[in-house]
PDB file of N, CA and C in Angstrom:
ATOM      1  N   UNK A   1     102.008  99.466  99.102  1.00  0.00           N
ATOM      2  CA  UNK A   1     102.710  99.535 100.373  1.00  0.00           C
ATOM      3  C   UNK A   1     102.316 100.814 101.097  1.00  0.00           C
ATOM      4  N   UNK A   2     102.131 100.589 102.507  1.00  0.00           N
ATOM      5  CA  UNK A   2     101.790 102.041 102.917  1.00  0.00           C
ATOM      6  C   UNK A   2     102.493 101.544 104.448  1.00  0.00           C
ATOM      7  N   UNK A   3     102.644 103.285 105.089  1.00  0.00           N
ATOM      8  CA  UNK A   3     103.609 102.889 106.231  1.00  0.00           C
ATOM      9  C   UNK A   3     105.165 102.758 106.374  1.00  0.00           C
ATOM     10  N   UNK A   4     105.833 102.233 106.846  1.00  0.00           N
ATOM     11  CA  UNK A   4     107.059 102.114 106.819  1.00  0.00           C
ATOM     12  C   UNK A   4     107.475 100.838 106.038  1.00  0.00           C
ATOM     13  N   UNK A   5     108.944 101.367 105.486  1.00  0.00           N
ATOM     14  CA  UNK A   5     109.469 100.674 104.993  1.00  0.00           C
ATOM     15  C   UNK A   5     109.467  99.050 104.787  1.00  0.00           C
ATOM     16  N   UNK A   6     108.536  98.118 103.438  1.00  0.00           N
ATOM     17  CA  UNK A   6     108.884  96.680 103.932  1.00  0.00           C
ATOM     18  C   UNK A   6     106.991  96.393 104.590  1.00  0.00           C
ATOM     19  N   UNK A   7     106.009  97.548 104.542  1.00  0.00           N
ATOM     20  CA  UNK A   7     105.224  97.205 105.195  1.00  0.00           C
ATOM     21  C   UNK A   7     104.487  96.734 103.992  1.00  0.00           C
ATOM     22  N   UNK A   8     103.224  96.164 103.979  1.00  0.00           N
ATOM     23  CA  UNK A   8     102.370  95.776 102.858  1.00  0.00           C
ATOM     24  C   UNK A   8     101.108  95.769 103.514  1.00  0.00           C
ATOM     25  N   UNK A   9     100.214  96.397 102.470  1.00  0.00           N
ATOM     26  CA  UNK A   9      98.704  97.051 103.114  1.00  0.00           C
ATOM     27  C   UNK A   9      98.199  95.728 102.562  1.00  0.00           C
ATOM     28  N   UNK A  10      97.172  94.628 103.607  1.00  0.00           N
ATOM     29  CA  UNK A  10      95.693  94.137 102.698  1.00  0.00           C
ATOM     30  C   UNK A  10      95.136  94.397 102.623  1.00  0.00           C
ATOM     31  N   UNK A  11      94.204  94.086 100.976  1.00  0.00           N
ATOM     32  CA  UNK A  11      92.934  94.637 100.858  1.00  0.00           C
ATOM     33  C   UNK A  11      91.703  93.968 102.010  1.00  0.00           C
ATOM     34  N   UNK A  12      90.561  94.849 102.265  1.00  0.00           N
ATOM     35  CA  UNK A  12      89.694  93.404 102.941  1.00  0.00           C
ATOM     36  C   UNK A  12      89.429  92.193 102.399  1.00  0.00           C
ATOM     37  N   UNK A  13      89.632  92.199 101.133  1.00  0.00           N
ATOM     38  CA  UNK A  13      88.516  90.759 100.601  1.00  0.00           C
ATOM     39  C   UNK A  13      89.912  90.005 101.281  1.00  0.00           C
ATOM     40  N   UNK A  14      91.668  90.387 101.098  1.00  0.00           N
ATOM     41  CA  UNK A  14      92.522  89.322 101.452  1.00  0.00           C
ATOM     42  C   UNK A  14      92.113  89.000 102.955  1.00  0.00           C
ATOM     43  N   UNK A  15      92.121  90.222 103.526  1.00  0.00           N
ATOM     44  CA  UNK A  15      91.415  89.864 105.242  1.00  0.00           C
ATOM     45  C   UNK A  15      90.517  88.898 105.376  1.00  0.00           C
ATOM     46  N   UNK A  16      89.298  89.200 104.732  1.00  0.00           N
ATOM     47  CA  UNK A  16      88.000  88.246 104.773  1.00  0.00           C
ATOM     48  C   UNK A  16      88.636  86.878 104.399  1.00  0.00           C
ATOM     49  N   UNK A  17      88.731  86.765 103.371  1.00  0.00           N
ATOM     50  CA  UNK A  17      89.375  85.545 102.665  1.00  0.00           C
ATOM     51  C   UNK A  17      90.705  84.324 104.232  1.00  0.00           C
ATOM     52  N   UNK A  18      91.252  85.045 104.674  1.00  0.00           N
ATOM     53  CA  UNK A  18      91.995  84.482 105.311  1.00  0.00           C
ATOM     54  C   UNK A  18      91.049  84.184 106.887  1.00  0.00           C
ATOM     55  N   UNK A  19      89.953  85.162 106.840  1.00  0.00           N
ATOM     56  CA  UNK A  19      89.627  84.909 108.138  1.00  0.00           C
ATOM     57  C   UNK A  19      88.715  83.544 107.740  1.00  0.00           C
ATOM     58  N   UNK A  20      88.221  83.370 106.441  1.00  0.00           N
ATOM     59  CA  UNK A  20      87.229  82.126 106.383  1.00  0.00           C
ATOM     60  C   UNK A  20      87.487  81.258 106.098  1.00  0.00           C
ATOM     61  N   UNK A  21      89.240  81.069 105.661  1.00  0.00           N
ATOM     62  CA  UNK A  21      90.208  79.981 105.894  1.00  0.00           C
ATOM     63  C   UNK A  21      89.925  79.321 106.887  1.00  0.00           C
ATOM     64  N   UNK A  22      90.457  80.586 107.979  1.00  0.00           N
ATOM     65  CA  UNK A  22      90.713  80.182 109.211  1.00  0.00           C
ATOM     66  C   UNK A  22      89.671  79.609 109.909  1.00  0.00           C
ATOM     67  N   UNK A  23      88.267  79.880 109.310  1.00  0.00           N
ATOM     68  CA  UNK A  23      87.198  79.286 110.142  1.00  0.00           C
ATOM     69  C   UNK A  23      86.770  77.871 109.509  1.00  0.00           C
ATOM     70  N   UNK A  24      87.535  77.465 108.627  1.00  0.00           N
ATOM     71  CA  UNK A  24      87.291  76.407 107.824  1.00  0.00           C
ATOM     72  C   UNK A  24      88.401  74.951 108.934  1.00  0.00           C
ATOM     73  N   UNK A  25      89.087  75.523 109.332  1.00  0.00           N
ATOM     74  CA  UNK A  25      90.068  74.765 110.077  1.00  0.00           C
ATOM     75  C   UNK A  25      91.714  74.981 109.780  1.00  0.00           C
ATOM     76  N   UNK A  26      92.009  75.937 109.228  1.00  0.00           N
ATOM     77  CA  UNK A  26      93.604  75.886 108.579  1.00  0.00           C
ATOM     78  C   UNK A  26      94.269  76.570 109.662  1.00  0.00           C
ATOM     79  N   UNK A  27      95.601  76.243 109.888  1.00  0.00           N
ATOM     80  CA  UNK A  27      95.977  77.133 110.741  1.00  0.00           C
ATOM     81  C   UNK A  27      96.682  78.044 110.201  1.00  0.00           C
ATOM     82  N   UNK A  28      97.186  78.930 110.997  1.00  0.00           N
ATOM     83  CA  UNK A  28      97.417  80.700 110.593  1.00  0.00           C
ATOM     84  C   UNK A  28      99.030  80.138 109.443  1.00  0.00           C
ATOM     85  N   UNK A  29      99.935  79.460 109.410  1.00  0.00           N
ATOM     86  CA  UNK A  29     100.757  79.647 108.871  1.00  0.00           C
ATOM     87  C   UNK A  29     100.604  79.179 107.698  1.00  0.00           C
ATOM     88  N   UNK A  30      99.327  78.437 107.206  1.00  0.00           N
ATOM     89  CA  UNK A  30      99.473  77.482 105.970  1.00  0.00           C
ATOM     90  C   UNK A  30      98.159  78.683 105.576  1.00  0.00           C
ATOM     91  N   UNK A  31      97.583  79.389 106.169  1.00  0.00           N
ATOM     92  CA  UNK A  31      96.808  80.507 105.351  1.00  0.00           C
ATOM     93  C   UNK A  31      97.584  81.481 104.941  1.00  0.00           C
ATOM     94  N   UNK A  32      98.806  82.113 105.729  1.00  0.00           N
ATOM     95  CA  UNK A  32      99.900  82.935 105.542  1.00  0.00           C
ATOM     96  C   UNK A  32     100.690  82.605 104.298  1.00  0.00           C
ATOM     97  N   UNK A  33     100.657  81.287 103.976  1.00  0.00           N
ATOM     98  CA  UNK A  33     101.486  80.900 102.449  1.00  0.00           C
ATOM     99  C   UNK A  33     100.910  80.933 101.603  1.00  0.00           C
ATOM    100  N   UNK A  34      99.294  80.349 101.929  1.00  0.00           N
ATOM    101  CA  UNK A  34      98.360  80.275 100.735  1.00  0.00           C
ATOM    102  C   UNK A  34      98.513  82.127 100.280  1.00  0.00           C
ATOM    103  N   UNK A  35      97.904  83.090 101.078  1.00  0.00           N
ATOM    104  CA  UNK A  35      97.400  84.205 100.978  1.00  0.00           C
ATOM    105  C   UNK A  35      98.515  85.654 100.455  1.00  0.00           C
ATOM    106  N   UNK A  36      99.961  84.593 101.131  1.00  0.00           N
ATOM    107  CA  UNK A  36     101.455  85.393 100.912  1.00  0.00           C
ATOM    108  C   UNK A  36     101.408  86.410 101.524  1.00  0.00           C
ATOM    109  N   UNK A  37     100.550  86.051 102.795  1.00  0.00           N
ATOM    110  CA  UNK A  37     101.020  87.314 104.053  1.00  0.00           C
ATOM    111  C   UNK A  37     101.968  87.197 104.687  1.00  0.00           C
ATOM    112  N   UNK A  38     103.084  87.754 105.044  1.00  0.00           N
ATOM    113  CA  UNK A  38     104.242  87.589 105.227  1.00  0.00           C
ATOM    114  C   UNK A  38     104.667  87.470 106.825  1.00  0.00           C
ATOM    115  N   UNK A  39     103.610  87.712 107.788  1.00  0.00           N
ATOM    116  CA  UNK A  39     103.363  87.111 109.023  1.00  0.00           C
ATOM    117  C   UNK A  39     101.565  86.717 109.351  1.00  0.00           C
ATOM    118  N   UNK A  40     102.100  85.202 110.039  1.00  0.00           N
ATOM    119  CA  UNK A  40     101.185  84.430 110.041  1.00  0.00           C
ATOM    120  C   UNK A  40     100.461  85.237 111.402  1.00  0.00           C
ATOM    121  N   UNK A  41     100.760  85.597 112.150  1.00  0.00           N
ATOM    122  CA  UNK A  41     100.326  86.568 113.433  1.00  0.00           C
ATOM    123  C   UNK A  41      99.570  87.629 113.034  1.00  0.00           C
ATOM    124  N   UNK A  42      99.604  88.069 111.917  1.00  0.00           N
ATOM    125  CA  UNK A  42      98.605  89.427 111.608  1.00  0.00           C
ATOM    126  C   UNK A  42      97.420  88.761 111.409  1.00  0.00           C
ATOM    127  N   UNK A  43      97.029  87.809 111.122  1.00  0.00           N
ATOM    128  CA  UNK A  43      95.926  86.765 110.925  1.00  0.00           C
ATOM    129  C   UNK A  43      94.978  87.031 112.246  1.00  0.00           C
ATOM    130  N   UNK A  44      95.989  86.411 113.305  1.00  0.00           N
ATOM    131  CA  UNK A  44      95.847  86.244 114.595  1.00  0.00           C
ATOM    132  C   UNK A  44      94.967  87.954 114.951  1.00  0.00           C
ATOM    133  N   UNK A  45      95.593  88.159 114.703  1.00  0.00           N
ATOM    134  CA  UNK A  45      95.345  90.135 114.787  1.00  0.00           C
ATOM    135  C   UNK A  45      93.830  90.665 114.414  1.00  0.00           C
ATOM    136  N   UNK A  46      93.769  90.144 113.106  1.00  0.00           N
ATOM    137  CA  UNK A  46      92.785  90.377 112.258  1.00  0.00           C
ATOM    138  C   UNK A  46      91.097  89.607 112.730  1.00  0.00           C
ATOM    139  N   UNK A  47      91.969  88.168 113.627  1.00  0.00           N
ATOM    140  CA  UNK A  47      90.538  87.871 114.082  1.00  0.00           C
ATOM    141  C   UNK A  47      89.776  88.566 115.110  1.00  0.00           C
ATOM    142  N   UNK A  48      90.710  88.828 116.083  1.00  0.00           N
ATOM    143  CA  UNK A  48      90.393  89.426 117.520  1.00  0.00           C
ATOM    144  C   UNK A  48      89.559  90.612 116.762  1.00  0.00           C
ATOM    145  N   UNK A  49      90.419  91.425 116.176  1.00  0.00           N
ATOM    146  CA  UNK A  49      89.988  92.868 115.498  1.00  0.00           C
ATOM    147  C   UNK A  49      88.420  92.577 115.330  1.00  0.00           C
ATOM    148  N   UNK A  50      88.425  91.611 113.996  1.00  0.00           N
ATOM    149  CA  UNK A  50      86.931  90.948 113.485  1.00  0.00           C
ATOM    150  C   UNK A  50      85.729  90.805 114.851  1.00  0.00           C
ATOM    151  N   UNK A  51      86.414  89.832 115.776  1.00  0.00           N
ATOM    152  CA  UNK A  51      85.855  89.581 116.580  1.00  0.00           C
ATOM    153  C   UNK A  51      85.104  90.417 117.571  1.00  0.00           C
ATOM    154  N   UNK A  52      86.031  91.658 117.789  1.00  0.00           N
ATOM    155  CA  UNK A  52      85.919  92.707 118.656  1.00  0.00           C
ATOM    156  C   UNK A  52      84.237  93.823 118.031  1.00  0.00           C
ATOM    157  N   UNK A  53      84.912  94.008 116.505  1.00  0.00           N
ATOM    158  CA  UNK A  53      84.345  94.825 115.658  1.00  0.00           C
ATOM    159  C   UNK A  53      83.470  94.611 114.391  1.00  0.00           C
ATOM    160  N   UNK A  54      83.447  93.421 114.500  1.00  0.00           N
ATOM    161  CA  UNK A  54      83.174  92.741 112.747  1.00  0.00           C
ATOM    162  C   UNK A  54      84.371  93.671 111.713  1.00  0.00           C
ATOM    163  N   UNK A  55      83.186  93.290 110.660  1.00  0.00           N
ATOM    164  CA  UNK A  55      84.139  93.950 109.282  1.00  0.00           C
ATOM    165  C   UNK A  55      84.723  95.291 109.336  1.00  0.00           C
ATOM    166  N   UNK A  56      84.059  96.243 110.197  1.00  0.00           N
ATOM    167  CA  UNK A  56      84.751  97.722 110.714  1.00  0.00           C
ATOM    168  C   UNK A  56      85.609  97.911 111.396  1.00  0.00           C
ATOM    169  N   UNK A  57      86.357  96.731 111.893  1.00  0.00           N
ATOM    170  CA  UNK A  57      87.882  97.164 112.821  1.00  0.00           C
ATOM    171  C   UNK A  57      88.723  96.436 111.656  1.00  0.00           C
ATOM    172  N   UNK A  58      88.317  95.893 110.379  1.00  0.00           N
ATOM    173  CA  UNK A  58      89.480  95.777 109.258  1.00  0.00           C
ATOM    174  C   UNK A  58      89.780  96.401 108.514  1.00  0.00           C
ATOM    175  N   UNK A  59      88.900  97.542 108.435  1.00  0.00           N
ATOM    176  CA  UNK A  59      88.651  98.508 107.190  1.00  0.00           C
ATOM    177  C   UNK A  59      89.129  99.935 108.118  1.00  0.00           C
ATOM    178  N   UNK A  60      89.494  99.743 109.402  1.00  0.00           N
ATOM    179  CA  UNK A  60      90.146 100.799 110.114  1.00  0.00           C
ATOM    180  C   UNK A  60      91.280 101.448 109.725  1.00  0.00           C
ATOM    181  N   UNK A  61      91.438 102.769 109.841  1.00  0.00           N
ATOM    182  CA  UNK A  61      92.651 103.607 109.056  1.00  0.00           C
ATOM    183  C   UNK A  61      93.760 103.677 110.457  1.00  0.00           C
ATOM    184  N   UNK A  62      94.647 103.852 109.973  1.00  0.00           N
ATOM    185  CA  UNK A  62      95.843 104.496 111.159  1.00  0.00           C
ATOM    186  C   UNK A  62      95.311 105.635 111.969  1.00  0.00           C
ATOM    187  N   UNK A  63      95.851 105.735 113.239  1.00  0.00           N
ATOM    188  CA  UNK A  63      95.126 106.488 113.718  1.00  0.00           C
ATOM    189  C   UNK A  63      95.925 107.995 113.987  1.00  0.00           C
ATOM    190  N   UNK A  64      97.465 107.953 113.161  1.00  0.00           N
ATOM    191  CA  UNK A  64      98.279 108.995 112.985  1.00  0.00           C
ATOM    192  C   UNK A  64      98.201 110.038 112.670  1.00  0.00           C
ATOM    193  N   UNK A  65      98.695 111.102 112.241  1.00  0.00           N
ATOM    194  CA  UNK A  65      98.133 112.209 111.557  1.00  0.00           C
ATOM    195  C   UNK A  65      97.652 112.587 110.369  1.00  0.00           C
ATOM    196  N   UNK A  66      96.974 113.303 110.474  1.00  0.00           N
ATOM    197  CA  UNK A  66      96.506 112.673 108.397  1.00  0.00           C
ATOM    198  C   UNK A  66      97.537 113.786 107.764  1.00  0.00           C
ATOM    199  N   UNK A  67      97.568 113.643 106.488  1.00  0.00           N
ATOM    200  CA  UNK A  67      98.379 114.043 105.154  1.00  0.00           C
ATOM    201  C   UNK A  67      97.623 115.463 105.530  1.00  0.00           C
ATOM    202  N   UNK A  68      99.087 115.974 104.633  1.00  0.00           N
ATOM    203  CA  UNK A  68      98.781 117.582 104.641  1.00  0.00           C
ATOM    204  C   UNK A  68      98.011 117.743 103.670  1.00  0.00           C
ATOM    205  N   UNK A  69      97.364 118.689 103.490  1.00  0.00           N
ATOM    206  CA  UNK A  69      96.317 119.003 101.501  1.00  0.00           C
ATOM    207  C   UNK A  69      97.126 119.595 101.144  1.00  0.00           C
ATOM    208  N   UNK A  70      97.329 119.901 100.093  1.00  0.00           N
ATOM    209  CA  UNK A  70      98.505 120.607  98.765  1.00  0.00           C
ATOM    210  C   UNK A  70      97.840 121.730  98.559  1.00  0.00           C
ATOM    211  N   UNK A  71      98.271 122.570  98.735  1.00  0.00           N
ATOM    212  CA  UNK A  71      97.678 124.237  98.720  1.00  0.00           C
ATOM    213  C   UNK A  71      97.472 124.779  97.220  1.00  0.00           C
ATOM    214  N   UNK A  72      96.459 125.229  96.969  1.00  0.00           N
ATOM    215  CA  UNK A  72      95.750 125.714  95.945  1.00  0.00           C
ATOM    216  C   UNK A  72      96.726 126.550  95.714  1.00  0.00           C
ATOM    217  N   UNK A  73      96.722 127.200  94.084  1.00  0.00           N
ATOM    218  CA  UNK A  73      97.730 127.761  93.325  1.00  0.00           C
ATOM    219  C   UNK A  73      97.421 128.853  93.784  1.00  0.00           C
ATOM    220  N   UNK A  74      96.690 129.445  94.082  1.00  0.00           N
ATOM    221  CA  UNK A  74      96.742 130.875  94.635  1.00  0.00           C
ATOM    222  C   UNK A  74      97.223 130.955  95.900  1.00  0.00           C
ATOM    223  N   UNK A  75      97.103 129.818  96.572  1.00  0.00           N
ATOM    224  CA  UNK A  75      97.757 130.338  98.027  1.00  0.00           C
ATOM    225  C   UNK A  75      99.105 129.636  98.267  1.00  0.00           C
ATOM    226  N   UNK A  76      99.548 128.957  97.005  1.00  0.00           N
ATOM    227  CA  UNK A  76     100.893 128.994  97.064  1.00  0.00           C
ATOM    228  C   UNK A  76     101.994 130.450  96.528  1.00  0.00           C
ATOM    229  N   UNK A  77     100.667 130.574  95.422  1.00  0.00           N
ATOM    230  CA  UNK A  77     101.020 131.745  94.972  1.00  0.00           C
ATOM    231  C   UNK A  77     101.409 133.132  95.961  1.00  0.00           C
ATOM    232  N   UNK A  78     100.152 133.344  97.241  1.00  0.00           N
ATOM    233  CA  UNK A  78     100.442 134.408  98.124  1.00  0.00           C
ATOM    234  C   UNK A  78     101.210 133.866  99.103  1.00  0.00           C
ATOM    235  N   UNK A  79     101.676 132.706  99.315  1.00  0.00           N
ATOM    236  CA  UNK A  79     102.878 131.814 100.138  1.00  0.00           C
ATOM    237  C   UNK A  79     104.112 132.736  99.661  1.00  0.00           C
ATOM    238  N   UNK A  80     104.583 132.144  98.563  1.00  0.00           N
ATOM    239  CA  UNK A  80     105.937 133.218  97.969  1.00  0.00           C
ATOM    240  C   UNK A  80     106.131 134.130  97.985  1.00  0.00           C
ATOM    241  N   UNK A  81     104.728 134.998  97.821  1.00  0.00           N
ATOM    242  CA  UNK A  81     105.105 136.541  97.562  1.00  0.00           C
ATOM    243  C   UNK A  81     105.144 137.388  99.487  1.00  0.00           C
ATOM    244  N   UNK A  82     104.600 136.576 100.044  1.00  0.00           N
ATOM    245  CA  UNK A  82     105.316 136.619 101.443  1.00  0.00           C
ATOM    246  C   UNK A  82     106.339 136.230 102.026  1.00  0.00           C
ATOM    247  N   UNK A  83     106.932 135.101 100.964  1.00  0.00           N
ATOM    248  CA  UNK A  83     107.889 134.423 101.629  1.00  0.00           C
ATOM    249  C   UNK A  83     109.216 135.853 101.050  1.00  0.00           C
ATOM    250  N   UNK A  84     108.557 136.564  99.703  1.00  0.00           N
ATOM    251  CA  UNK A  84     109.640 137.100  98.988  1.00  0.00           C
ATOM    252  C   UNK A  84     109.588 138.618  99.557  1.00  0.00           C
ATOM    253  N   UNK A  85     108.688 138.867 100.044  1.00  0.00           N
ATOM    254  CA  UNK A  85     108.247 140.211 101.079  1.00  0.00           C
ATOM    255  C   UNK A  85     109.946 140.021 101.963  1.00  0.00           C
ATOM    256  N   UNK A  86     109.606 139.123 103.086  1.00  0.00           N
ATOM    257  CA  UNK A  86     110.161 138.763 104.109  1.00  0.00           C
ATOM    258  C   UNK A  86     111.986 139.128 103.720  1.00  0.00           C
ATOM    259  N   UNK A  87     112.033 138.308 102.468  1.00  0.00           N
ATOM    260  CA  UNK A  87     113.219 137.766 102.201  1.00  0.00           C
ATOM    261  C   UNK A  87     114.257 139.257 102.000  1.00  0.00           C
ATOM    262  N   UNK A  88     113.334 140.458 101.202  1.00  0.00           N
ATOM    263  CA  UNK A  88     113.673 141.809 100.977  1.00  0.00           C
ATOM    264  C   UNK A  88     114.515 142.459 101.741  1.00  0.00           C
ATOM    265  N   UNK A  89     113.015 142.486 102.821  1.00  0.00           N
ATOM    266  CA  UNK A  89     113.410 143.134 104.701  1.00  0.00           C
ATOM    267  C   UNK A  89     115.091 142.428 104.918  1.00  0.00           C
ATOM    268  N   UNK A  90     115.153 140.989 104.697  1.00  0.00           N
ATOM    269  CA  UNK A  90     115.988 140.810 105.555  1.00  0.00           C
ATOM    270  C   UNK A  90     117.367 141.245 105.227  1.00  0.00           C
ATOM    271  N   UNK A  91     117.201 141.315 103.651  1.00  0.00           N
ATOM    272  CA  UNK A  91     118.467 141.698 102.765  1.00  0.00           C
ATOM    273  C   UNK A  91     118.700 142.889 102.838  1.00  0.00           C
ATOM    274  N   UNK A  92     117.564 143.847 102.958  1.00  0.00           N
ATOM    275  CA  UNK A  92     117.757 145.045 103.236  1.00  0.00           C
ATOM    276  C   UNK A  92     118.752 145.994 104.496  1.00  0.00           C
ATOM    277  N   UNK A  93     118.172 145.191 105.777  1.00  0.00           N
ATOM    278  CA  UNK A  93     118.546 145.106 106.929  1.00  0.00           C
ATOM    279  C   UNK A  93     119.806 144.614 106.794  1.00  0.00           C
ATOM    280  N   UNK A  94     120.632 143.286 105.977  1.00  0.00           N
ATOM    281  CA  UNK A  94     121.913 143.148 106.151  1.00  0.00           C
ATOM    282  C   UNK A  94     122.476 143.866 105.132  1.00  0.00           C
ATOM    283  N   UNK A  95     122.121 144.566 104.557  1.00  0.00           N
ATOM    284  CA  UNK A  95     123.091 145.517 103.236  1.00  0.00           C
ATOM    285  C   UNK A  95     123.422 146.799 104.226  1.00  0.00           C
ATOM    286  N   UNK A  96     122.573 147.039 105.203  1.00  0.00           N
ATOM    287  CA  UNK A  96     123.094 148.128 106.189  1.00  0.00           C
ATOM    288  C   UNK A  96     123.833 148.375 106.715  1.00  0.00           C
ATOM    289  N   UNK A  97     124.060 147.257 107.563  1.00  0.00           N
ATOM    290  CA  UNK A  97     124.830 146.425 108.704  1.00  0.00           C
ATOM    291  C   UNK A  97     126.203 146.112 108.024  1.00  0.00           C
ATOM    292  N   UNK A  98     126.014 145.919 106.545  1.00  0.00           N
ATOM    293  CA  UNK A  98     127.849 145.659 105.843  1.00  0.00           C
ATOM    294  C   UNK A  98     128.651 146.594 106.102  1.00  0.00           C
ATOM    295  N   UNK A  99     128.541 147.727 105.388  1.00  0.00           N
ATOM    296  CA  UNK A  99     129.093 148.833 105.366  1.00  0.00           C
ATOM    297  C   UNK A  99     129.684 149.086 106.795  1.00  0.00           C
ATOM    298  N   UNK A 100     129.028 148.869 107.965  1.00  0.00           N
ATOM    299  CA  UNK A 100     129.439 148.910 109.448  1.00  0.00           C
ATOM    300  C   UNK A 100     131.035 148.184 109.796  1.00  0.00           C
ATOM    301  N   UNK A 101     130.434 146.426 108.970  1.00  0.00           N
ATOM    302  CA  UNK A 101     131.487 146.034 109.411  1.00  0.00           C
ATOM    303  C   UNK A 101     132.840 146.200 108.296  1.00  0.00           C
ATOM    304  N   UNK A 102     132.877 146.792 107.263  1.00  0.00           N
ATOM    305  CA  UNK A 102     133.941 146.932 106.276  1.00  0.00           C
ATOM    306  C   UNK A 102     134.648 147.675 107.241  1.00  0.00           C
ATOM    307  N   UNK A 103     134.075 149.047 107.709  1.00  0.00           N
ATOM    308  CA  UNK A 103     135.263 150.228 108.189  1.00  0.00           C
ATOM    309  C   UNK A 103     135.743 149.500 109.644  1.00  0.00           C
ATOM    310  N   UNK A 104     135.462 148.279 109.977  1.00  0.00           N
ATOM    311  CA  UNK A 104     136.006 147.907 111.689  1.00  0.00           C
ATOM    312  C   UNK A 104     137.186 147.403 111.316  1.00  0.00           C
ATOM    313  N   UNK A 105     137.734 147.197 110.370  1.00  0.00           N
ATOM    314  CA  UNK A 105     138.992 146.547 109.560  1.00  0.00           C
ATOM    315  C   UNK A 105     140.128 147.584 109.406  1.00  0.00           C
ATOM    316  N   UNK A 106     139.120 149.165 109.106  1.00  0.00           N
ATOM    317  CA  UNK A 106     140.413 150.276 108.875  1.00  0.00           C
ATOM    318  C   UNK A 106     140.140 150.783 109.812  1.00  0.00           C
ATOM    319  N   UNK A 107     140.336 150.521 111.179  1.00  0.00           N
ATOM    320  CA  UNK A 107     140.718 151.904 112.080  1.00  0.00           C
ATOM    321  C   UNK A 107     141.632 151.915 112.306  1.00  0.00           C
ATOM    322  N   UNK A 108     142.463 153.292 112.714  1.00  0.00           N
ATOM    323  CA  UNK A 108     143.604 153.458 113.109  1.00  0.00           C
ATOM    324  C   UNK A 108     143.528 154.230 113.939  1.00  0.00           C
ATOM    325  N   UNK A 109     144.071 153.013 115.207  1.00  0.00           N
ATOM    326  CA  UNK A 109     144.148 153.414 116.323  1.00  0.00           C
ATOM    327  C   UNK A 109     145.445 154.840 117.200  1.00  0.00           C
ATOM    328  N   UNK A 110     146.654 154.428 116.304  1.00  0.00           N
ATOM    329  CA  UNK A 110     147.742 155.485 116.809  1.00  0.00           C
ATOM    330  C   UNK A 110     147.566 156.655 116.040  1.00  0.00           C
ATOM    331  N   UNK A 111     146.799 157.111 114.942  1.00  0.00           N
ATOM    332  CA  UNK A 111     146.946 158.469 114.164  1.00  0.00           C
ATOM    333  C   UNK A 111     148.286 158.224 113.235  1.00  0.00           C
ATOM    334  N   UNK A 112     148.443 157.364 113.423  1.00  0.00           N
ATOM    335  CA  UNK A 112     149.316 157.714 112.126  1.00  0.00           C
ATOM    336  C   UNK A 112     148.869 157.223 110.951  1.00  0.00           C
ATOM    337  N   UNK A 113     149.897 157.588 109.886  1.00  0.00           N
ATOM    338  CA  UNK A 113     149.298 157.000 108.528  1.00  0.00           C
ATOM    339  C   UNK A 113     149.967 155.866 108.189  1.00  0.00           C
ATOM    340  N   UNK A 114     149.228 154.552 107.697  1.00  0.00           N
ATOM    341  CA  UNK A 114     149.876 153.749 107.005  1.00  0.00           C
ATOM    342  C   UNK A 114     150.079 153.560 106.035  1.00  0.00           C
ATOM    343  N   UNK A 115     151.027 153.396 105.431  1.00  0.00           N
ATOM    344  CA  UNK A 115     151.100 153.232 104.063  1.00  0.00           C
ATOM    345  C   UNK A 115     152.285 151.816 103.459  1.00  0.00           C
TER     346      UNK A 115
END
């Protein structure tokens, strides 16, 4: 399965195979049962395609974005240790900033003492 959910990839030979059904005389829905393509219209699809392109508009990929590559262990490796650089700074910077807001809790505004 590739694609969304429910989708099902054919191989070419199933492509080929259904297109020389189809040139034999069958029509698209009784090749769709033989072949267990689950719409008889992708048939339809597949000829024009054929027709347009021969065998190279069946063997065509999506034209979406391709897959990310999986990053080599070293540069996942210098991934983290930047990601853990970063992470320092930021902790650093808010361990500062605490102390600020603890004493906004004790001021006393009239001078007197509470107790």
């Amino acid at each position: 399965m590739s694609g969304k959910k429910g989708m099902v990839h054919y191989d070419l030979g199933t492509k080929l195979e259904a297109l020389r059904l189809h040139k034999e005389g069958l029509p698209y829905r009784v090749i769709a049962e033989r072949l267990r393509i689950r719409d008889p219209e992708r048939i339809r699809k597949w000829m024009s395609q054929y027709r347009l392109e021969g065998e190279a508009g069946l063997c065509k990929k999506g034209s979406g974005r391709p897959r990310k590559k999986p990053l080599s262990q070293e540069a996942y490796i210098q991934k983290l240790e930047m990601e853990n650089e970063l992470l320092k700074k930021y902790h650093t910077e808010l361990r500062k900033l605490m102390p600020a807001r603890r004493d906004i809790g004790s001021l006393n505004t009239t001078g007197e003492d509470i107790q």
